[in-house]
C-alpha atoms as a PDB file:
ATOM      1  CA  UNK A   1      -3.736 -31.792 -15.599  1.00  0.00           C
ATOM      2  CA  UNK A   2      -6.406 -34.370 -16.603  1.00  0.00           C
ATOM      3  CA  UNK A   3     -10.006 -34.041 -15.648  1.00  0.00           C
ATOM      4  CA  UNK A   4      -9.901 -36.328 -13.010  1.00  0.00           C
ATOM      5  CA  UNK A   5      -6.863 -34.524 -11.591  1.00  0.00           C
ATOM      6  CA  UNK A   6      -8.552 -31.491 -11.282  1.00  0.00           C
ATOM      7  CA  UNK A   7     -12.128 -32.587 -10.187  1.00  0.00           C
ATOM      8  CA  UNK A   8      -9.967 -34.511  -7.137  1.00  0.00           C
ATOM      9  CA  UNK A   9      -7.696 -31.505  -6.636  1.00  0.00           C
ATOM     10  CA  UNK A  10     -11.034 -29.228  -6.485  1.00  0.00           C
ATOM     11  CA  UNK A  11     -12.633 -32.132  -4.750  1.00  0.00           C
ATOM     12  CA  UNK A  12      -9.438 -32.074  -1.540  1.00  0.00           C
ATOM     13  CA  UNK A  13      -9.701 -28.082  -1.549  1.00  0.00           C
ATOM     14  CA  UNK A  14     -13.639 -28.265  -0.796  1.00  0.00           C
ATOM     15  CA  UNK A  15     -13.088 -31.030   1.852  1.00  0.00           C
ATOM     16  CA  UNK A  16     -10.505 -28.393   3.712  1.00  0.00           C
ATOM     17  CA  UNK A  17     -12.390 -25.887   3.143  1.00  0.00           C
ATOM     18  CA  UNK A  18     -15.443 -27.654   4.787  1.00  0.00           C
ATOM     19  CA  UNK A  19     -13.616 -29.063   7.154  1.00  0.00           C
ATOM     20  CA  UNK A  20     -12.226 -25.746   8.361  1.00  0.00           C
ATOM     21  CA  UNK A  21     -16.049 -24.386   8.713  1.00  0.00           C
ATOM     22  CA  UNK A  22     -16.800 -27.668  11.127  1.00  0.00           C
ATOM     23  CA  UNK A  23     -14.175 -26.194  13.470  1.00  0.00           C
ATOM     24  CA  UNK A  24     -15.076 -22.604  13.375  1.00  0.00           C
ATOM     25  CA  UNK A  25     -18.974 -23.929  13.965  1.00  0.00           C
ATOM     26  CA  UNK A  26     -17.921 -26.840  16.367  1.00  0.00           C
ATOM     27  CA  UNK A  27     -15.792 -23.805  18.035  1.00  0.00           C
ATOM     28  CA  UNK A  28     -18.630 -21.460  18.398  1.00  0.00           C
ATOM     29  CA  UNK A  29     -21.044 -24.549  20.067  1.00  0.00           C
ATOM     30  CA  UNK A  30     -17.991 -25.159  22.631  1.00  0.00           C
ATOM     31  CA  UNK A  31     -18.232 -21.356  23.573  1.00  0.00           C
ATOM     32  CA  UNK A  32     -22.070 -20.979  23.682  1.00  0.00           C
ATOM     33  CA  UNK A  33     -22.218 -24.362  25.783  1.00  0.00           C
ATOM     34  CA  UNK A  34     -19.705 -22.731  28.168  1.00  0.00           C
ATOM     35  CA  UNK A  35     -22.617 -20.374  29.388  1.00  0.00           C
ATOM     36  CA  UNK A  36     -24.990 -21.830  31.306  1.00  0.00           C
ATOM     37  CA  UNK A  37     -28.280 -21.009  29.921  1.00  0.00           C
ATOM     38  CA  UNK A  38     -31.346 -23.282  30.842  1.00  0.00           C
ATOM     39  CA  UNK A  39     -33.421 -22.545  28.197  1.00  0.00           C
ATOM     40  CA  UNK A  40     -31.200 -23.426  25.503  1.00  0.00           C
ATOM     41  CA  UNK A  41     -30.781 -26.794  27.407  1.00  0.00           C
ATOM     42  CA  UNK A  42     -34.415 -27.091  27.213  1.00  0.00           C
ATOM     43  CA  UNK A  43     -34.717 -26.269  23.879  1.00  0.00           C
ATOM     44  CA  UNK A  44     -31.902 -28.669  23.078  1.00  0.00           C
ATOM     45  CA  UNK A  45     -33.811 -31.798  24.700  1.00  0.00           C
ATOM     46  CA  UNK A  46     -36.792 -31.169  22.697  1.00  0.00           C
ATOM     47  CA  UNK A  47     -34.847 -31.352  19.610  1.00  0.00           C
ATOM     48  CA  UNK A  48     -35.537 -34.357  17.733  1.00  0.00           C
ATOM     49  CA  UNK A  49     -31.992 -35.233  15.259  1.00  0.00           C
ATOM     50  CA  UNK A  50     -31.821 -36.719  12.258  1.00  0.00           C
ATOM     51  CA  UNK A  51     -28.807 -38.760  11.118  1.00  0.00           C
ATOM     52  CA  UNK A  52     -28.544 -40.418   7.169  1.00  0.00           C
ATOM     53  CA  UNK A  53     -27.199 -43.613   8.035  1.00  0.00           C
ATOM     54  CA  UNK A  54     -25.484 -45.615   5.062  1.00  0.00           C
ATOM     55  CA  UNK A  55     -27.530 -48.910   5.859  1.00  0.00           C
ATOM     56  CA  UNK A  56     -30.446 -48.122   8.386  1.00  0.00           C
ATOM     57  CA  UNK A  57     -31.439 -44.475   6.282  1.00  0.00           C
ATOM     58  CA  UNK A  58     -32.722 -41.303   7.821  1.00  0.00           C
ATOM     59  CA  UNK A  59     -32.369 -41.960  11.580  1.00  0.00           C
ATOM     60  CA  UNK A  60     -34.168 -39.553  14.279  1.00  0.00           C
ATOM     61  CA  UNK A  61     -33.741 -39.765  17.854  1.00  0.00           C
ATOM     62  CA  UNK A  62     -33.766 -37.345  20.448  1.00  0.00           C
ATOM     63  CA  UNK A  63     -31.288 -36.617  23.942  1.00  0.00           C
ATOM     64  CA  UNK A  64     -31.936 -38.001  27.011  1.00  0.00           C
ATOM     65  CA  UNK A  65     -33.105 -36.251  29.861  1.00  0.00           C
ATOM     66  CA  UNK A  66     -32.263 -35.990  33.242  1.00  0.00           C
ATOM     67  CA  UNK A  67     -35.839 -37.945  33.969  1.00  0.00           C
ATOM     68  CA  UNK A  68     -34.859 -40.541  31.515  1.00  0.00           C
ATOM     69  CA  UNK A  69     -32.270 -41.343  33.974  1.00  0.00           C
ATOM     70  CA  UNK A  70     -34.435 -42.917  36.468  1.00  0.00           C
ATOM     71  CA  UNK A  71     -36.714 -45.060  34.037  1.00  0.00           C
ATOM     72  CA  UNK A  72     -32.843 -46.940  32.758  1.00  0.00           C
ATOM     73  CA  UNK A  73     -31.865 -46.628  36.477  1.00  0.00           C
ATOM     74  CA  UNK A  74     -34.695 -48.925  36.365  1.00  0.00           C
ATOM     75  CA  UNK A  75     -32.896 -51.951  34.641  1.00  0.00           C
ATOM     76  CA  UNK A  76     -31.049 -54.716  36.174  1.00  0.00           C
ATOM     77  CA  UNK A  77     -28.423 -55.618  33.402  1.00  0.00           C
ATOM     78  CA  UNK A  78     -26.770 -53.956  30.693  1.00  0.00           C
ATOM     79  CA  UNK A  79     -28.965 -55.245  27.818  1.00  0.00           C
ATOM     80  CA  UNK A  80     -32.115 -53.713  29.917  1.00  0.00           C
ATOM     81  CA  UNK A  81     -30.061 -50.666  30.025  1.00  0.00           C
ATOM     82  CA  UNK A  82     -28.984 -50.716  26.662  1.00  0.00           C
ATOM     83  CA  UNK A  83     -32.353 -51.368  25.159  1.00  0.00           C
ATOM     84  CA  UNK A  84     -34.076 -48.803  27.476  1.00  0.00           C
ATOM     85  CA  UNK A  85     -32.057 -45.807  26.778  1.00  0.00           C
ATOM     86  CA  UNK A  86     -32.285 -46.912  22.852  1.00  0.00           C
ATOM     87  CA  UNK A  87     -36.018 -46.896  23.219  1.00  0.00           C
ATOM     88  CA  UNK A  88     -36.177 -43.584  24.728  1.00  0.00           C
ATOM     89  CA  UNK A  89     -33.773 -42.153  22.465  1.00  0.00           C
ATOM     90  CA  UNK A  90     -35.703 -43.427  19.271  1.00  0.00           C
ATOM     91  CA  UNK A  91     -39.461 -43.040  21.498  1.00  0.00           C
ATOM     92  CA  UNK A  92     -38.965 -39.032  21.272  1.00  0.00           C
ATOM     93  CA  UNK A  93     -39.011 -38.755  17.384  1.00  0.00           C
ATOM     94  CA  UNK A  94     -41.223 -42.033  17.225  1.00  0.00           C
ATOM     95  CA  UNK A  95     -43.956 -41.601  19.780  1.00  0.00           C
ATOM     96  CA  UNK A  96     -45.902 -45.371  18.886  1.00  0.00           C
ATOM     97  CA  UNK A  97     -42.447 -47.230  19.276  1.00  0.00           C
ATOM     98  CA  UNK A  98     -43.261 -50.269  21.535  1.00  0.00           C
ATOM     99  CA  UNK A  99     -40.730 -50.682  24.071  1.00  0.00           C
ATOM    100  CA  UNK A 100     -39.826 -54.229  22.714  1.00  0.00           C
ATOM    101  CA  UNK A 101     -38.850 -52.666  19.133  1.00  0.00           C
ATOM    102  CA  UNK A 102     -35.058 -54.078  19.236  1.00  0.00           C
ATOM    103  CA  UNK A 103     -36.433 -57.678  20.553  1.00  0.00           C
ATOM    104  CA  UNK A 104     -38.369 -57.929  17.311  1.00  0.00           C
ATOM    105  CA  UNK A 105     -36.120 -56.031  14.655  1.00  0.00           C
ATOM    106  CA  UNK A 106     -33.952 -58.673  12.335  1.00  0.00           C
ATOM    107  CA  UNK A 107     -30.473 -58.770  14.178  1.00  0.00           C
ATOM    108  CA  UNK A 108     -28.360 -56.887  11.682  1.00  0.00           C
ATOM    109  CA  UNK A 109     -30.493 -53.621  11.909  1.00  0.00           C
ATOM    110  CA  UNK A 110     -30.725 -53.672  15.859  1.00  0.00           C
ATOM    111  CA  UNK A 111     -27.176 -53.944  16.243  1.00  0.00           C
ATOM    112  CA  UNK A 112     -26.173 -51.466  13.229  1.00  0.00           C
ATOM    113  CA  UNK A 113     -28.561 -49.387  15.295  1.00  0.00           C
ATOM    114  CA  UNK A 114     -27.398 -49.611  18.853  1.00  0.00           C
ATOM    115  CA  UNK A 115     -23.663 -49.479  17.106  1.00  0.00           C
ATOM    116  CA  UNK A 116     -24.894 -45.992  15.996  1.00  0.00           C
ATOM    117  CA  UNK A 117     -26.615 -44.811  19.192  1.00  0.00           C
ATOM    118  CA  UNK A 118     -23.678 -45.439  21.441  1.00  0.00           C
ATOM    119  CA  UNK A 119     -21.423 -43.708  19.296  1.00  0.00           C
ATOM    120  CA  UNK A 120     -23.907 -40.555  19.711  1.00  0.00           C
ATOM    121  CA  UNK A 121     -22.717 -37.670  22.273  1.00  0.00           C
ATOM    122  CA  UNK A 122     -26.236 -37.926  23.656  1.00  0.00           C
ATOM    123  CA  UNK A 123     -25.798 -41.446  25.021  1.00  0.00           C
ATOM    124  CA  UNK A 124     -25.279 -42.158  28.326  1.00  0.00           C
ATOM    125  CA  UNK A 125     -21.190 -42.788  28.674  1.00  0.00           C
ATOM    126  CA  UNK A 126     -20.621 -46.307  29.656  1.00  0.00           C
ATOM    127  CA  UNK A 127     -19.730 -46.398  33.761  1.00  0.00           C
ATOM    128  CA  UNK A 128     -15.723 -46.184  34.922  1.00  0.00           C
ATOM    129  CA  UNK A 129     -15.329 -49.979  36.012  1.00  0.00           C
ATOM    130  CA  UNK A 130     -12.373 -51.858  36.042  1.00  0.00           C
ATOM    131  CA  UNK A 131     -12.209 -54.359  32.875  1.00  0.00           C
ATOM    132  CA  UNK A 132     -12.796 -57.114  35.332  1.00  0.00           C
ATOM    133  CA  UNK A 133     -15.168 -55.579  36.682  1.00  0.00           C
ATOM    134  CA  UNK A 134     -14.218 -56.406  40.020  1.00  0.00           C
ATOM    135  CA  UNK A 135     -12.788 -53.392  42.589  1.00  0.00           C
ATOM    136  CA  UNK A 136      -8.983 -53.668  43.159  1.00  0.00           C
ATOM    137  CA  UNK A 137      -8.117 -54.643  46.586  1.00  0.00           C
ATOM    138  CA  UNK A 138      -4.920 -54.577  47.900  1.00  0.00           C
ATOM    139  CA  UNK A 139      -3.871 -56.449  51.230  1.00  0.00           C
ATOM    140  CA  UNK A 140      -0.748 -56.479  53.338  1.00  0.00           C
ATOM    141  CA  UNK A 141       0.657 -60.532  52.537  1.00  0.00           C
ATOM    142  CA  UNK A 142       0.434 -61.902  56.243  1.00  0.00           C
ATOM    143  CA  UNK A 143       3.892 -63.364  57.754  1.00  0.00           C
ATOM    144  CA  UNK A 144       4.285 -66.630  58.844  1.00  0.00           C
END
């Protein structure tokens, strides 16, 4: 077996072998998050993450909060929204961020970043609408 062989053979056994630990630790999270405890909750919205992103670099943001929900209850469209709840995501590990940060980044950043935010467990899942967006009404066809 040539070098390469081996270092790629020893390279797929680690990635098993680390992928096996992300299930045995993703595992144990499920079963502590099955107990309600409100401390740990607490403690787990005061925790600021960090994420190394391949073009935007060390990213930190924290979760939103149950009081965060009324400030992006606030907005009137979906880019308010969107914006908002990326503001206070980013605000907690970056207290000085103004609230018009995304207006003025350079476009390929803001949307690599708001790509990356909604992607994050901690963001607000989008509402159940129909793709239309319209409700579905069905009515009885009158007779002539």
């Amino acid at each position: 077996m040539s070098d390469e062989a081996e270092v790629e053979a020893e390279n797929e056994r680690r990635a098993r072998e680390f992928e096996a630990k992300i299930a045995e630790h993703d595992e144990a999270e499920r079963a502590k998050a099955r107990i309600f405890d409100p401390q740990r909750l607490l403690e787990r919205a005061a925790k600021i993450r960090e994420f190394k992103h391949p073009v935007l670099g060390l990213v930190r943001y924290g979760e939103l909060t149950f009081e965060d929900a009324f400030e992006i209850d606030k907005c009137k469209t979906d880019v308010e929204k969107t914006e908002a709840v990326a503001w206070l995501m980013l605000r907690k590990a970056y207290p000085d961020l103004p609230s018009d940060f995304l207006k003025r980044m350079p476009l390929i950043e803001s949307a690599l970043l708001i790509d990356f935010l909604t992607k994050q467990p901690t963001f607000l899942s989008p509402s159940k609408s129909s793709r239309s967006g319209l409700k579905a009404t069905r009515r009885r066809r009158s007779s002539a």
